[in-house]
C-alpha atoms as a PDB file:
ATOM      1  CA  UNK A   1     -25.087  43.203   9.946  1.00  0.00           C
ATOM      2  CA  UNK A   2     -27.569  43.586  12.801  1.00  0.00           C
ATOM      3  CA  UNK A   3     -29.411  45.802  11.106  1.00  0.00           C
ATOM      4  CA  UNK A   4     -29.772  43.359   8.165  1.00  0.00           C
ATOM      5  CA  UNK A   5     -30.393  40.451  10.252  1.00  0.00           C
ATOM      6  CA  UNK A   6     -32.269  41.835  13.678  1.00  0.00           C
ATOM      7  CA  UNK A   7     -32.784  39.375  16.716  1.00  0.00           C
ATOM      8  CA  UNK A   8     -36.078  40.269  16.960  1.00  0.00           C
ATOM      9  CA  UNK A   9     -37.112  38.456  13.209  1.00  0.00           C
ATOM     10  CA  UNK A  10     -39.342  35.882  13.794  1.00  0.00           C
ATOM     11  CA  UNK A  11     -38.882  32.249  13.275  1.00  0.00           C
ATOM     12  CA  UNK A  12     -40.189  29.970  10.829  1.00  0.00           C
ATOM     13  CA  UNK A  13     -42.485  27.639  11.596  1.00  0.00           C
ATOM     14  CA  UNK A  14     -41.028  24.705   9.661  1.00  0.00           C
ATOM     15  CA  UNK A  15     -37.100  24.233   9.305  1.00  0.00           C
ATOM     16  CA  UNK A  16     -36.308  25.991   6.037  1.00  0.00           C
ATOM     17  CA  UNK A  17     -33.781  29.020   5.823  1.00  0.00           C
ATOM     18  CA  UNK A  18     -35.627  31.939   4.918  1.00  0.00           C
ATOM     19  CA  UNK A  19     -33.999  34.689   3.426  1.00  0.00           C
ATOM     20  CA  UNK A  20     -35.366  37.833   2.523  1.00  0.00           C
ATOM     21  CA  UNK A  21     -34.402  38.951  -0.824  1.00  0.00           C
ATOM     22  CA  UNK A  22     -34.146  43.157   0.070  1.00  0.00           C
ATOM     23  CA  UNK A  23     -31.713  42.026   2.469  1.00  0.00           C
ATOM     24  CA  UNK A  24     -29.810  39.677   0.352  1.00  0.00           C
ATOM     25  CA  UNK A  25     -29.684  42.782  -2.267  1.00  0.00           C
ATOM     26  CA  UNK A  26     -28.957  45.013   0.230  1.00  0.00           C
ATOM     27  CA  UNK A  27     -25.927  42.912   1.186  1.00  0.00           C
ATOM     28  CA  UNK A  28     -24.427  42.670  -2.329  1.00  0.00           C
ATOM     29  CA  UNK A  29     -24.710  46.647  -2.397  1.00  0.00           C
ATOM     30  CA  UNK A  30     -22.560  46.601   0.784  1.00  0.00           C
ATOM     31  CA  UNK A  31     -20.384  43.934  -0.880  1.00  0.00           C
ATOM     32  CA  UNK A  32     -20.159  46.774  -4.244  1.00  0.00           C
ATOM     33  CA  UNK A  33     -19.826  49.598  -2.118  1.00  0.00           C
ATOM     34  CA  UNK A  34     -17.134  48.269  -0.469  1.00  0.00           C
ATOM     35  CA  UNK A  35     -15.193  46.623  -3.255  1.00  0.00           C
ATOM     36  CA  UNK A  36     -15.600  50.258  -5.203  1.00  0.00           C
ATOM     37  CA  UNK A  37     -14.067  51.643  -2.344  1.00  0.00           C
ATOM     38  CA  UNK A  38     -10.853  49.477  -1.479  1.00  0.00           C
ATOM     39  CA  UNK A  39     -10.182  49.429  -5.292  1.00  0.00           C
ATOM     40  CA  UNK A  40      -9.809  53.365  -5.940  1.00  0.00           C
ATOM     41  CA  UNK A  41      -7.609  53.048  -1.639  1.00  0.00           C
ATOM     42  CA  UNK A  42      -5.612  50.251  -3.938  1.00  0.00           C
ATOM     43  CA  UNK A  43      -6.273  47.392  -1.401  1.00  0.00           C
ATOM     44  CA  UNK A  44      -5.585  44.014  -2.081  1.00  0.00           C
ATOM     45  CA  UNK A  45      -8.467  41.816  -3.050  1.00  0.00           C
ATOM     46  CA  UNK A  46      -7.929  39.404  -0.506  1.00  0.00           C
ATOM     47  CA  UNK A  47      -8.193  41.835   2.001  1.00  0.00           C
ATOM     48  CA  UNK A  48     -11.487  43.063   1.600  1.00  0.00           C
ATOM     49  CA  UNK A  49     -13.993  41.455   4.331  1.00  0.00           C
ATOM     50  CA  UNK A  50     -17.034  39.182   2.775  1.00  0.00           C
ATOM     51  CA  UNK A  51     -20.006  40.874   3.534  1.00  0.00           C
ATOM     52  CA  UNK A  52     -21.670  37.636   2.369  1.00  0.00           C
ATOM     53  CA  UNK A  53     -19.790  35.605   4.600  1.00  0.00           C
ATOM     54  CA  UNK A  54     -20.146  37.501   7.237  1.00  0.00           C
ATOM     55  CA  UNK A  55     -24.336  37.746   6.914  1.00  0.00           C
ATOM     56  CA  UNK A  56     -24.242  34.029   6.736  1.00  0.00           C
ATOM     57  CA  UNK A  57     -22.296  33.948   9.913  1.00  0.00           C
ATOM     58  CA  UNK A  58     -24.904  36.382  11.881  1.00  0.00           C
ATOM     59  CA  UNK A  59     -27.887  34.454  10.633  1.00  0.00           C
ATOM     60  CA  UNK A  60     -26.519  31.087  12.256  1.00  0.00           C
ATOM     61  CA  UNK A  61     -26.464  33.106  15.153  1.00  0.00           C
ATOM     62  CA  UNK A  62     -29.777  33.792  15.358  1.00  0.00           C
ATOM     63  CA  UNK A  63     -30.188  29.864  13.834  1.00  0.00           C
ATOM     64  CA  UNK A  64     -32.176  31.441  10.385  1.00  0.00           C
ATOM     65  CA  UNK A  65     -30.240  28.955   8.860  1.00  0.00           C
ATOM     66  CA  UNK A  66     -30.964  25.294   9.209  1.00  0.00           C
ATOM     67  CA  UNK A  67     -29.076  22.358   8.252  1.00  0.00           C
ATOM     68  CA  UNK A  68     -31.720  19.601   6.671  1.00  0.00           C
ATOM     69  CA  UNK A  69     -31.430  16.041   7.482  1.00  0.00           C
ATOM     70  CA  UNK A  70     -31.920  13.735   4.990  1.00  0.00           C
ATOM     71  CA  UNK A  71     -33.987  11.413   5.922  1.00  0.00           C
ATOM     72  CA  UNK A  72     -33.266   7.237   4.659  1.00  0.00           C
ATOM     73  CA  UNK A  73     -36.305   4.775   4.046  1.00  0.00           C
ATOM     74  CA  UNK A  74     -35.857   1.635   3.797  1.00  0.00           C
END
């Protein structure tokens, strides 16, 4: 995951996640790869990690993913 999702990427000006679609594609490969893999070891399903999850998880780390308020006016 850190090499999808460096330290060093810069931050966004403006509070948006910003997600970089080779990565994103590069993570469902993993995500393939992986399931290919567990299937012909006959592993359970529910056992195979969420490479998805986990990429979330390492970009609210480094906070490249932002939570927007919603902002009321009266």
């Amino acid at each position: 995951m850190m090499e999808i999702e460096p330290p060093q990427v810069e931050d966004t000006p403006h509070q948006q996640a910003v997600i970089n679609v080779q990565n994103a594609a590069r993570v469902q490969e993993m995500q393939a790869a992986i399931s290919n893999r567990t299937q012909e070891l006959h592993i359970l399903p529910e056992l195979v990690p969420n490479v998805l999850g986990i990429w979330n998880m390492q970009r609210m780390k480094y906070g490249r993913v932002y939570h927007h308020q919603q902002s009321t006016k009266d």
